[in-house]
Every structure is written in C-alpha cells, then in structure tokens.
Protein backbone atom coordinates (compact mmCIF):
# COMPACT_ATOMS: atom_id res chain seq x y z
CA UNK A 1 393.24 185.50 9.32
CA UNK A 2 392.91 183.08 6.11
CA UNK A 3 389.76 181.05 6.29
CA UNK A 4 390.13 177.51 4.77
CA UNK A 5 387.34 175.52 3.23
CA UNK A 6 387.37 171.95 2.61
CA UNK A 7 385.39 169.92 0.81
CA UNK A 8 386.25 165.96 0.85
CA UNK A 9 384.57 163.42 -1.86
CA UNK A 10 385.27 159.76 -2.19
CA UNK A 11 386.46 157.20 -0.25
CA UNK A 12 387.81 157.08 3.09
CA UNK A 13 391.60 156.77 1.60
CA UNK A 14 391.35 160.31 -0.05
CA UNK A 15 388.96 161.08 2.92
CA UNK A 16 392.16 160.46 5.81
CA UNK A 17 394.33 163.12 2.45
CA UNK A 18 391.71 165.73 3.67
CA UNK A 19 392.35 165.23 7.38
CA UNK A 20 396.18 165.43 6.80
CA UNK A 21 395.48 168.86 5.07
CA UNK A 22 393.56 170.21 7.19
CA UNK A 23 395.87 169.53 9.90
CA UNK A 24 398.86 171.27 8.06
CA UNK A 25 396.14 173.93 7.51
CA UNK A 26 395.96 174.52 11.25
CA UNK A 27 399.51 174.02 12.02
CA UNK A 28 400.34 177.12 9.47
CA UNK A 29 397.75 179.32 11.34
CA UNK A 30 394.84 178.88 9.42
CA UNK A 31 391.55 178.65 10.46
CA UNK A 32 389.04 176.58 9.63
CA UNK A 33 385.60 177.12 8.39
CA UNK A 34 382.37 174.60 7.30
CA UNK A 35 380.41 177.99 5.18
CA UNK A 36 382.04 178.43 1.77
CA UNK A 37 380.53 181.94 2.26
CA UNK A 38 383.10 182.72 4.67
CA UNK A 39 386.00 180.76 3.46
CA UNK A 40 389.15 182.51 1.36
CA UNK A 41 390.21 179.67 0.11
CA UNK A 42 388.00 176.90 -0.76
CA UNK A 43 389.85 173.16 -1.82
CA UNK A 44 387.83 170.37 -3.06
CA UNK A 45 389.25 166.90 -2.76
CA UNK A 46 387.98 164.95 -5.61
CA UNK A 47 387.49 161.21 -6.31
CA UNK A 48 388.15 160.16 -10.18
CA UNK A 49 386.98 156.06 -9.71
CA UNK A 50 384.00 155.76 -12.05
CA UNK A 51 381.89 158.57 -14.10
CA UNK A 52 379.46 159.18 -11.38
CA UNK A 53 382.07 160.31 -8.90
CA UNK A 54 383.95 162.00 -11.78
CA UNK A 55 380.63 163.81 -12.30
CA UNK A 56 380.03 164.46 -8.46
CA UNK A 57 383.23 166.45 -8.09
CA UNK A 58 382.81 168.42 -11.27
CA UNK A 59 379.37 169.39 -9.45
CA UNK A 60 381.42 170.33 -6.38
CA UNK A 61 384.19 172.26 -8.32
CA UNK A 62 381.55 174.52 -10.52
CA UNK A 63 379.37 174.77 -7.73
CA UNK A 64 382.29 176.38 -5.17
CA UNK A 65 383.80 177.86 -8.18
CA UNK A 66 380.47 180.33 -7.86
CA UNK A 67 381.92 181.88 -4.11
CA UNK A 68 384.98 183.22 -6.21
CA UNK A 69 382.00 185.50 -7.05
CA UNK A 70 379.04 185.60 -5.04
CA UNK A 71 381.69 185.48 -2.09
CA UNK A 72 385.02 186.14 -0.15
CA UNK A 73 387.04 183.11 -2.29
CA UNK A 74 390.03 184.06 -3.20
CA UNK A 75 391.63 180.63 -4.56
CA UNK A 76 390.00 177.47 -5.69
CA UNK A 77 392.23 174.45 -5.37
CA UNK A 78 390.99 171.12 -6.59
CA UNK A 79 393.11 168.00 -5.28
CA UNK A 80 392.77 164.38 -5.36
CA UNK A 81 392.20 162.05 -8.36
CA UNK A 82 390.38 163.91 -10.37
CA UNK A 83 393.08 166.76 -10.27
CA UNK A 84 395.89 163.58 -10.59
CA UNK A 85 393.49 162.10 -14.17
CA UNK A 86 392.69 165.57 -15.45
CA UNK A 87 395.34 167.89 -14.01
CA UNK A 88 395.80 170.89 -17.41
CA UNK A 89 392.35 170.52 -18.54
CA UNK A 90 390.55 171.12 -15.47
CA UNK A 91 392.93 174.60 -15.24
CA UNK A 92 392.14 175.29 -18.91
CA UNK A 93 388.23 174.50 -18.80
CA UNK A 94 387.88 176.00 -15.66
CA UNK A 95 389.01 179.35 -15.13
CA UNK A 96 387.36 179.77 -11.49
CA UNK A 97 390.25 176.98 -10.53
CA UNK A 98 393.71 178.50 -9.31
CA UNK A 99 395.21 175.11 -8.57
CA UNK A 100 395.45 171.76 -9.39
CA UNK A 101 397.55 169.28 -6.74
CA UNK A 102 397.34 165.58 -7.61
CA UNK A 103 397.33 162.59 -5.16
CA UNK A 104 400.77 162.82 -4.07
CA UNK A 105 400.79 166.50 -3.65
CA UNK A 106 399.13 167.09 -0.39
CA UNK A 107 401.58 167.33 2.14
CA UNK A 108 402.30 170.46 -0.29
CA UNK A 109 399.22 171.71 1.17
CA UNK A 110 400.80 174.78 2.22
CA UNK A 111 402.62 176.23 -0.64
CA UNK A 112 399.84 175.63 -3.20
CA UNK A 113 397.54 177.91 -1.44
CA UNK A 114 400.22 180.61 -0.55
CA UNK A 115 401.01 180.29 -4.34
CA UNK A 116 397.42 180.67 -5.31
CA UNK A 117 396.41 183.51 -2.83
CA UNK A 118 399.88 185.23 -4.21
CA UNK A 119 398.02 184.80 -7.84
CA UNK A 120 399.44 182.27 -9.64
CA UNK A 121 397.58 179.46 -11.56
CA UNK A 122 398.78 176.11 -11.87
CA UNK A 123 399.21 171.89 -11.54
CA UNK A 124 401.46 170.11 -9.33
CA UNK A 125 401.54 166.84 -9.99
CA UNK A 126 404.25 164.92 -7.70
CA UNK A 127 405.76 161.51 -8.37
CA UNK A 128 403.39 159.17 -7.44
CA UNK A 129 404.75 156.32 -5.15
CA UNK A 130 405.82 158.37 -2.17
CA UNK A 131 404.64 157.52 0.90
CA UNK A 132 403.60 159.14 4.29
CA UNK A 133 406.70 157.84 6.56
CA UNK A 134 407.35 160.85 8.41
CA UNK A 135 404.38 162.04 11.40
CA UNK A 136 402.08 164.39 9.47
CA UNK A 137 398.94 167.01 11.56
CA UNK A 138 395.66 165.40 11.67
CA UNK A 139 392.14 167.16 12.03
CA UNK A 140 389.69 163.87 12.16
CA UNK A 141 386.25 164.71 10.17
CA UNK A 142 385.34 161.69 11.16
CA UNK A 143 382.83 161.57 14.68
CA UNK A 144 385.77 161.72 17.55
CA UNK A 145 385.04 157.65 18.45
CA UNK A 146 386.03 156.45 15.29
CA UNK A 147 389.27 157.23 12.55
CA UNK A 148 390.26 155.78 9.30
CA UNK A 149 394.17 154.22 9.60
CA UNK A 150 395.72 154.48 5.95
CA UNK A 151 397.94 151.66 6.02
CA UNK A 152 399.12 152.00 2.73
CA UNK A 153 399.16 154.19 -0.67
CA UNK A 154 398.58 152.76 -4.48
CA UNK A 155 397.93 149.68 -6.04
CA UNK A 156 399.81 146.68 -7.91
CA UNK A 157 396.76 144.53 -8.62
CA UNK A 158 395.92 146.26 -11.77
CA UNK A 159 392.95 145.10 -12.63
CA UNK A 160 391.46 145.63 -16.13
CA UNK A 161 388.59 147.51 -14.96
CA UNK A 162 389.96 149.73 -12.72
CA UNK A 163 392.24 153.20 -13.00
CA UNK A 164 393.75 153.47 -9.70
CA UNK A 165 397.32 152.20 -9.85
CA UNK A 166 397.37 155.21 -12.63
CA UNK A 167 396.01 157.55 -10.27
CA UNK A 168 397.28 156.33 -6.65
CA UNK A 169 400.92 154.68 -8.23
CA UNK A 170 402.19 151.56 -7.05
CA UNK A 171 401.63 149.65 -3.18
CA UNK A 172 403.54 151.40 -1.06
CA UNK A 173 403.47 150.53 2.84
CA UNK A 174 403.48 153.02 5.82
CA UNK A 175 406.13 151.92 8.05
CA UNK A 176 404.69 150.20 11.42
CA UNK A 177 406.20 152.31 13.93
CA UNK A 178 404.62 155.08 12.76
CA UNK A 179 400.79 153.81 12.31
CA UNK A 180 401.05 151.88 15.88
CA UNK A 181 402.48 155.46 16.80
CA UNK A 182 399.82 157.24 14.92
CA UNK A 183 397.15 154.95 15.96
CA UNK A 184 397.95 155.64 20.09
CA UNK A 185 397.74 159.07 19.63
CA UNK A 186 394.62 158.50 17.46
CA UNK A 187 393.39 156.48 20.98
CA UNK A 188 394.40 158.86 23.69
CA UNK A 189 392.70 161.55 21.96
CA UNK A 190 389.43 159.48 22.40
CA UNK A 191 388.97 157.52 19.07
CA UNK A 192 387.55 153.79 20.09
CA UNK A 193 387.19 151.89 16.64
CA UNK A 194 390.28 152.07 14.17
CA UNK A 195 389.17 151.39 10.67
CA UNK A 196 392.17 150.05 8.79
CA UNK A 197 392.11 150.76 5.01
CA UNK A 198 394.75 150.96 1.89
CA UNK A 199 393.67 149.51 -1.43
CA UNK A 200 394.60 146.16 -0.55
CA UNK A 201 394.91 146.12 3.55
CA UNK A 202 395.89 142.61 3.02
CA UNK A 203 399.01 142.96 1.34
CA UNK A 204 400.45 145.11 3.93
CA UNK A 205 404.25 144.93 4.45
CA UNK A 206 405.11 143.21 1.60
CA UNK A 207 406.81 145.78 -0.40
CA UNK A 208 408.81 147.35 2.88
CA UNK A 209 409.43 144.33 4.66
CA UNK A 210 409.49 141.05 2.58
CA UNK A 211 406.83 139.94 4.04
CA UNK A 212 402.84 140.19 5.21
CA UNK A 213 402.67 142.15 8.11
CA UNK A 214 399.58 142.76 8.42
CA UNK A 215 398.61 140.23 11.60
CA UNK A 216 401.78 141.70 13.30
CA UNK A 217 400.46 145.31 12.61
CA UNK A 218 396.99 144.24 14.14
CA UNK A 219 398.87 142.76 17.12
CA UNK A 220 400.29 145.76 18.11
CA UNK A 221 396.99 148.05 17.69
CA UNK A 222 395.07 145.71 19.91
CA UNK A 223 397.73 146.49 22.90
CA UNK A 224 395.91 150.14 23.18
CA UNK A 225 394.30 149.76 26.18
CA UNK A 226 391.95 152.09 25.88
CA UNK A 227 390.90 150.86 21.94
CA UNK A 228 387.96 148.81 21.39
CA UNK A 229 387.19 148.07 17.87
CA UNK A 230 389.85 147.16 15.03
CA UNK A 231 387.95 147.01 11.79
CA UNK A 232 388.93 145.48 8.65
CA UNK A 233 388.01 147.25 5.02
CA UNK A 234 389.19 146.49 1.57
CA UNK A 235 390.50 142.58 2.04
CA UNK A 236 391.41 140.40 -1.15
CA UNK A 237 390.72 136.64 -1.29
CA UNK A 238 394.22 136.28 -2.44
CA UNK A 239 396.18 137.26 0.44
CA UNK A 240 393.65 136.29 2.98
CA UNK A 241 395.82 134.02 5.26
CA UNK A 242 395.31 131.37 7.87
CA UNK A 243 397.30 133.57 10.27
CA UNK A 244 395.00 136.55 9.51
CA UNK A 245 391.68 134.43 10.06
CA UNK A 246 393.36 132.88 13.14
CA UNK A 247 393.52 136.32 14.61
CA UNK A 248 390.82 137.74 14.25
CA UNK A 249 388.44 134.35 15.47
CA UNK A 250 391.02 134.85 18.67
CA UNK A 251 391.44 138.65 19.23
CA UNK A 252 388.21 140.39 21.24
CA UNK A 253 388.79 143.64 19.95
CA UNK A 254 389.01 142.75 16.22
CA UNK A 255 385.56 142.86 14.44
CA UNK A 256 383.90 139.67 13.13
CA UNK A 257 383.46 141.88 10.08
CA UNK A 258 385.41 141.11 7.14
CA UNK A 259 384.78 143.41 3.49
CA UNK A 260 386.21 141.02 0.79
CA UNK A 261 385.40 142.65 -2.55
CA UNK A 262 384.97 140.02 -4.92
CA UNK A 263 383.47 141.42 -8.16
CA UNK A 264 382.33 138.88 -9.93
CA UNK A 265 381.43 134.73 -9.20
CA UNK A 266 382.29 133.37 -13.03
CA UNK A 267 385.99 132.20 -13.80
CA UNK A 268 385.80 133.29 -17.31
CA UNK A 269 384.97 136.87 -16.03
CA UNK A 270 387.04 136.78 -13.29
CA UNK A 271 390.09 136.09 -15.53
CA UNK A 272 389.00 138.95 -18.26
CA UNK A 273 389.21 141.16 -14.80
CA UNK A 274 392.95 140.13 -14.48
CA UNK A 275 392.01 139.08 -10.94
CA UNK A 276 394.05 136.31 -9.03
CA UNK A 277 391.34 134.33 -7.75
CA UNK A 278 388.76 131.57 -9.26
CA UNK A 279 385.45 131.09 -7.89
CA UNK A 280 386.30 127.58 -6.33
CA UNK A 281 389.57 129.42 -4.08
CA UNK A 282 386.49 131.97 -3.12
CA UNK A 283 384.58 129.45 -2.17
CA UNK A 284 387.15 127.94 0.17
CA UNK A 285 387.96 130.77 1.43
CA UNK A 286 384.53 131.70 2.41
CA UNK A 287 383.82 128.37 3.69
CA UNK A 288 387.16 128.41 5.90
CA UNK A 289 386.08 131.76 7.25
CA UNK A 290 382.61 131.04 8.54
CA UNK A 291 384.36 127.67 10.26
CA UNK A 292 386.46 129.45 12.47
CA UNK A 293 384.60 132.59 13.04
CA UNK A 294 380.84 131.58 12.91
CA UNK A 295 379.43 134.79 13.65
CA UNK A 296 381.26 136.47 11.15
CA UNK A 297 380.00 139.32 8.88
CA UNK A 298 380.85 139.57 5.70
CA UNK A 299 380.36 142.38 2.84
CA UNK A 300 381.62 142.05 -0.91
CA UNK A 301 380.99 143.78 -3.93
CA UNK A 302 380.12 143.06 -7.59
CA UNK A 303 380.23 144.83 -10.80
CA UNK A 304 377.58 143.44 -13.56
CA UNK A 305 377.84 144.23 -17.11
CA UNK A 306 381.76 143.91 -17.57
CA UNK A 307 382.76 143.52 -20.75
CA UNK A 308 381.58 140.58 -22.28
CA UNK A 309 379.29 139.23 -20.04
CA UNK A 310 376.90 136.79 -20.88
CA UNK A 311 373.68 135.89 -19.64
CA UNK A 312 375.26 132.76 -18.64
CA UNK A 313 377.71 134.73 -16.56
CA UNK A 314 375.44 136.25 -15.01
CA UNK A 315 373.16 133.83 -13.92
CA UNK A 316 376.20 131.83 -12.82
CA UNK A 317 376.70 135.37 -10.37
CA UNK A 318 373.34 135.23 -9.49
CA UNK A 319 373.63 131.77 -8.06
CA UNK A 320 376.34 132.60 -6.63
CA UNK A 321 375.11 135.30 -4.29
CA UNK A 322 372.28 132.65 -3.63
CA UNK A 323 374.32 130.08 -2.81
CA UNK A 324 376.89 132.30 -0.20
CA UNK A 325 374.16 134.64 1.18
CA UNK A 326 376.53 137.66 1.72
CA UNK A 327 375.81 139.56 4.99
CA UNK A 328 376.29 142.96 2.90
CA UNK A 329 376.94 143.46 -0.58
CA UNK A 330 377.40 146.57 -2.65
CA UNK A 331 376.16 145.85 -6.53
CA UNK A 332 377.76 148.33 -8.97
CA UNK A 333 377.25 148.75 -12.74
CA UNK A 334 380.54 148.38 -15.13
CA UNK A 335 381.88 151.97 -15.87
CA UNK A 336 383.62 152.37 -19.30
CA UNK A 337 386.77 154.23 -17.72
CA UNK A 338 389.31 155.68 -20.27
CA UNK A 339 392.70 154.28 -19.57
CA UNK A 340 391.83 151.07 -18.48
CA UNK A 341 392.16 147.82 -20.63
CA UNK A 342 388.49 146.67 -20.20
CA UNK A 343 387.92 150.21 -21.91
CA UNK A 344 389.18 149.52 -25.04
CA UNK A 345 387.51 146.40 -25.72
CA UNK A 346 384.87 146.33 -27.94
CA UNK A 347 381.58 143.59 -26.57
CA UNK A 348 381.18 146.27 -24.31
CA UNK A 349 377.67 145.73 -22.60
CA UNK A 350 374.81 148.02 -23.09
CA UNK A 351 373.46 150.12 -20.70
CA UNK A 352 369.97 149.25 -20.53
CA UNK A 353 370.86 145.48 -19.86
CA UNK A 354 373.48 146.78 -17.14
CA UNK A 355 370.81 148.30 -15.15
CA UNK A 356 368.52 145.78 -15.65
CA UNK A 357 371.07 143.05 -14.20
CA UNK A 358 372.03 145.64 -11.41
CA UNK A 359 368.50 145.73 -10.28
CA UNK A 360 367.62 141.87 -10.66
CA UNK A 361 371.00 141.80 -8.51
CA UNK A 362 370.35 144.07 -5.95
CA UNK A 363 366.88 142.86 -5.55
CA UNK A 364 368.03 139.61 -5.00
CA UNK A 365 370.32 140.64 -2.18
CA UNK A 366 367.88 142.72 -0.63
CA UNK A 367 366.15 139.50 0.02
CA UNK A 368 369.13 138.07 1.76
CA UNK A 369 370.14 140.73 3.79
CA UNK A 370 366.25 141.50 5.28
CA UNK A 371 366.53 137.46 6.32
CA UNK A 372 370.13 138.15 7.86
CA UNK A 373 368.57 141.16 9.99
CA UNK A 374 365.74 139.19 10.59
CA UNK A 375 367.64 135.74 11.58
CA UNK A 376 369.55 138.48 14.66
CA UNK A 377 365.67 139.16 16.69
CA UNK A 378 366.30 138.07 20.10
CA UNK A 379 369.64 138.17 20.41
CA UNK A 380 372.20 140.34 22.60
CA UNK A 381 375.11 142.00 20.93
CA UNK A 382 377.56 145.33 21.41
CA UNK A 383 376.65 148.62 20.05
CA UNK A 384 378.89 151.89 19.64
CA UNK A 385 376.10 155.01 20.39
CA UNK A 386 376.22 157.28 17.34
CA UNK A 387 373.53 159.74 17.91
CA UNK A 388 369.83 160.56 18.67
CA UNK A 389 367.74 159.60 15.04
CA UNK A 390 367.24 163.06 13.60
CA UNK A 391 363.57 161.58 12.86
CA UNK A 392 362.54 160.20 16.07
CA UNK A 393 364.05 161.90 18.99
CA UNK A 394 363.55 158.95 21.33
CA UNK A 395 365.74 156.71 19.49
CA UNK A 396 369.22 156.36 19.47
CA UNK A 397 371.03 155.41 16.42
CA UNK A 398 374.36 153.02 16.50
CA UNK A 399 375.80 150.26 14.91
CA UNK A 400 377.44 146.65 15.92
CA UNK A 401 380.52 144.70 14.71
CA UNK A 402 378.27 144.22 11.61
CA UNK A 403 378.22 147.46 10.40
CA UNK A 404 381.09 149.74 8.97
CA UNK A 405 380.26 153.59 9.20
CA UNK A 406 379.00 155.34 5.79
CA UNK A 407 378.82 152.01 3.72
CA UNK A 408 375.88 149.48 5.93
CA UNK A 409 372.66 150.09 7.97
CA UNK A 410 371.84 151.17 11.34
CA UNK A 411 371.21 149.80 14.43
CA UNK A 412 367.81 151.70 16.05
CA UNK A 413 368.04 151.53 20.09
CA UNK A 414 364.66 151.91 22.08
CA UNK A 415 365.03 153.17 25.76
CA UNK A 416 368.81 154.24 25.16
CA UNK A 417 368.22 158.09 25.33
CA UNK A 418 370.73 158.57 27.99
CA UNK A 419 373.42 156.63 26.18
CA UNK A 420 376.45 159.16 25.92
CA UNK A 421 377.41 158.81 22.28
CA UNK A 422 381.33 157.20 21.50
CA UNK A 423 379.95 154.43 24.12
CA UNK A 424 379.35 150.85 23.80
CA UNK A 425 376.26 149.12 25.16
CA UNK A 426 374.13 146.07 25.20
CA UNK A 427 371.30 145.51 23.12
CA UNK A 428 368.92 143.10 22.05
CA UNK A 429 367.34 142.91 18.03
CA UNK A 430 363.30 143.48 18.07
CA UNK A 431 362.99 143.20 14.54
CA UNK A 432 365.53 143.33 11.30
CA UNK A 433 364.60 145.14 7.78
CA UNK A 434 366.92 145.00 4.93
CA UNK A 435 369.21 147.56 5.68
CA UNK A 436 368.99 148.19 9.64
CA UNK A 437 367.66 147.12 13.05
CA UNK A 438 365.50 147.70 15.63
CA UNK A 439 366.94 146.83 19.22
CA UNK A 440 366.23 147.60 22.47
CA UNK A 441 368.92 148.17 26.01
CA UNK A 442 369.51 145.63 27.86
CA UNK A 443 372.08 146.89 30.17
C-alpha cells in the first residue's frame, strides 16, 4: 500500500489545496501517514508570498528531500506557489524533487505521483484561472469543529506590492450551489464554525454572476441548522457594503469579527500601493461599522517600509492605529518581491529602518490590544472548547467571536475541565493580556 505524506505551508487558501489532495489521495487507495519516515511519497505544499515563506518551504523541501535517503521516499512532489513562481528551477537545483505541480494543478493529484513513482521527473503547470466547480474529496486538517470554505480562486486587485494574481490568476468564483452544498456536508460531518476565505471574500459573485453575492451566499450557510459560527477573513474596504454590514449586525450565527486588511493609513502610500481606497473612505467605513455592530471585532494589517515611505508617512500610520484602536492587527515589513511593480522601483527603504518602524508599530499596538483584553474583565461571552493547555492541565483553552484560529490569542477557561472540546460555553473574562484571556465558566 502507497503511503502519502503531506506537508501544508501558508495560508489557509493553499491550506483547504492540501485537504482536496489528500482527499483524492484516499479516494485512489492511498493511505495516509503524519511520519515522513514511513511515507513513499512525500508532497510539500508551498507558499511563495514574501521571502520568509519562500525561505520556509525551501527549508521544508531540502529537509524532506533527506527521507529520499535516510528513508522509504520514493517521490518528492513540491506543489503550491512556490512550485507555480519557480516551477524548472526548483527541478534543476534540486535533484531530490521528482515533481513540480503549480496552483492549478492539484486536482491532478493523482497522476503526478503515479508519474513520479513510475520515474519520471517533471513540472505541470496548468492554466491558471480554473476553478473548483465540480464536488472534489476532502480530508479536513483542520480540528473536526471548524473548516476553511474557499469561496473563490485568484486575484484582480493587483496591487503593486503583491505577486499573487501571477501566482493564483485572476478572481474566479465557486459557484453557490456547490459551497452551500459543500458547506452542509462540511456541517453534518460535525464542523460548527465555517471560516469563509478567497483573496477578496468580498467580491464574491461578481465575475460568475454580475453581481455581489456574497450576503446571499451567507444567507444560505446560516440555514444549517446544526452550524454555529460563520466567520469572515480577508474583507476589502472597497466592497464592504451596507447589505453586508446589515447582515451580519442582524444574523446570530455570523461573527462580530470582521479582518479588513488595510495596509497602510497615508493616501500618498495608499495610491503608490494601487489600492482603491483613501484613508477618509476607511475611516467611514470603520466608523459605519462600529455604529451598527458595537461589539464588533476587528483585525487589519499593515506593511511599513513600502517603497518610498517617509517618516511623515509613517507617523501619519502611526496616528492612525492610535486614533482607530484596532482590536487585532498583524504589522508586516515590506518584502522586495521580484515581479511586482513596487520591486522595481528604486527609493526602496532600508532594512534597518523597516524593522525599526515594524517594532515602534507593533509596540504600539501591543498597547492597544492589552487595553482591549483588559476593557472585556467581567463580562460574559461564548466560547468554542479547543483543548486542555498543554502547560497547565487544569485549563482549558478556546476562543470567542474575537478570535480567528492560527492568526489571534486564546481564551484560558478556569473550572472548564469537563468541557467536551467542538462545544460552546459561557464564560466570564478574569483578566486580559495582550494577546489572550483569562476567563472562568459560568454555565
């Protein structure tokens, strides 16, 4: 029996590509296995975003790439964005690699590692564009309570900064009929919280259908009786409607959790970015948002040190963030990614001043978030159960309607050790830190 290892880096777009091979994987007979030592074929699905994850799958590939030796690996297939940005030179530079399969190759699953484990070497590199429209095997990696639903494939924004649309291809919508169809079997099989994501979730349906769909989507997913949470991931400003805000301040099961990555707070930056928005339709935005959902949550991110940014730019970001007092917000440093405009222009910043306006950032945030966690002690709120704290075995670990899975903090329960885990209780805050907090059961 062929033994298939996966490994999955990246986000959790490329992370639901993994669960679709893995269920083809099964459906040909294969079986499954979490030890590269035991594993005949080992495939690594990269991420190719920015240099560090460009450098953490080129860890991952040379470091399986040693089981083709020390081990039972037959074939080494790399997949994903990496294997889409560098498809012939990873083959060349790595002779431990039998395959490369880019983004739109892994419904191909199949073939490539029958090819491989028959001894050929090669790169498939589809069309990009295509679309999942027909029912495709699923194996969830994800805890059995919660799944990713990929709404969409690719990108149209095209940012200056940023090498996806060249990666992913353009915005192409899954039909509706078969993510509500998707998402009840998702349900029955015991999932609770549906995390919709795409690269833009908020543009969904425009390409297929003439027009946004997304509220209509939503609509039909919270019909699932037996679903609890809909979450929200990847939103832009832009396409942010009334009708979208109107739902989810009236729909229970949609979380008052909204991730609007927003990148930068200066109009002069935000332009150079090739992004839609100024800082004064943000603004309004974020104001109309908190009106009609008061206990929202809401995450962004920034980059610091595009191209060209000043120190007045900056401090204009900086008060900013002050100003809005972000729930959550993820602070990265400007990568220098061939193939993108902001690439080739030349008042690129230097390092050592991107890092030290990262930290001054992040710093400042830290701040805010600790006084957000804080401003929560003594009140009552909804926790899913996740899991006993590996570190204190009297404490349950869980998070709220603030907190999306891998990206924000946790929510510590005292006097919850019989909670079964996938369940929702009632808890109220002790004490908030900057990243998690304390609570205790109430119910």
């Amino acid at each position: 029996m062929t033994r298939i290892g996966f490994i999955s880096l990246g986000c959790p777009k490329n992370q639901v590509d993994s669960e679709w091979m893995i269920g083809l994987a099964k459906e040909a007979g294969w079986d499954l296995t979490n030890d590269p030592q035991e594993a005949d074929v080992i495939i690594v699905n990269t991420c190719g975003f920015i240099e560090s994850a460009k450098e953490e799958s080129i860890a991952a590939i040379l470091e399986m790439a040693q089981y083709k030796t020390e081990a039972a690996c037959k074939a080494l297939i790399v997949a994903g964005c990496l294997a889409e940005r560098y498809g012939q030179e990873l083959l060349d530079e790595i002779p431990e690699v039998n395959a490369v399969m880019g983004t739109g190759a892994y419904r191909d699953i199949v073939s490539v590692v029958r090819r491989a484990l028959n001894g050929e070497r090669f790169v498939l590199l589809p069309d990009k564009g295509q679309v999942v429209d027909q029912p495709v095997p699923r194996t969830l990696t994800t805890p059995e309570y919660t799944a990713y639903l990929k709404i969409a494939e690719g990108c149209d924004n095209c940012c200056s900064y940023c090498i996806i649309p060249v990666l992913r291809g353009p915005y192409v919508s899954r039909p509706m009929e078969l993510l509500l169809a998707e998402a009840e079997q998702l349900v029955e099989s015991g999932v609770r919280e549906l995390i919709l994501v795409a690269q833009d979730t908020t543009r969904y349906g425009e390409d297929l259908y003439g027009a946004n769909k997304l509220v209509e989507l939503m609509r039909g997913l919270a019909k699932l009786p037996k679903l609890t949470w809909i979450r929200l991931l990847y939103c832009y400003p832009s396409q942010f409607s009334d009708e979208l805000i109107d739902f989810i301040a009236g729909e229970p099961k949609v979380c008052r959790y909204v991730d609007l990555p927003l990148q930068h707070a200066h109009n002069g930056v935000l332009q150079r970015m090739n992004r839609p928005d100024t800082v004064e339709d943000v603004r309004a935005l974020l104001d109309k948002l908190r009106r009609r959902i008061p206990d929202i949550c809401l995450r962004t991110s920034f980059i610091v040190g595009f191209p060209g940014e000043t120190e007045e730019e900056f401090a204009a970001l900086q008060s900013f963030v002050a100003e809005q007092q972000f729930d959550r917000a993820g602070i990265f440093m400007y990568s220098q990614e061939e193939g993108t405009v902001a690439a080739e222009w030349a008042e690129q910043v230097p390092a050592e001043v991107k890092e030290e306006r990262y930290h001054q950032l992040m710093a400042q945030q830290a701040v805010i978030s600790e006084e957000k966690n804080k401003a929560l002690e003594g009140k009552t709120f909804t926790v899913l159960v996740e899991g006993i704290d590996p570190e204190q075995d009297q404490v349950v670990m869980g998070r709220s309607w603030r907190e999306a899975p891998d990206i924000d903090g946790v929510v510590y329960i005292e006097a919850a050790r019989d909670a079964a885990v996938g369940s929702f209780i009632q808890v109220r805050a002790v004490q908030g830190f900057t990243y998690d907090v304390l609570t205790e059961r109430v119910d």
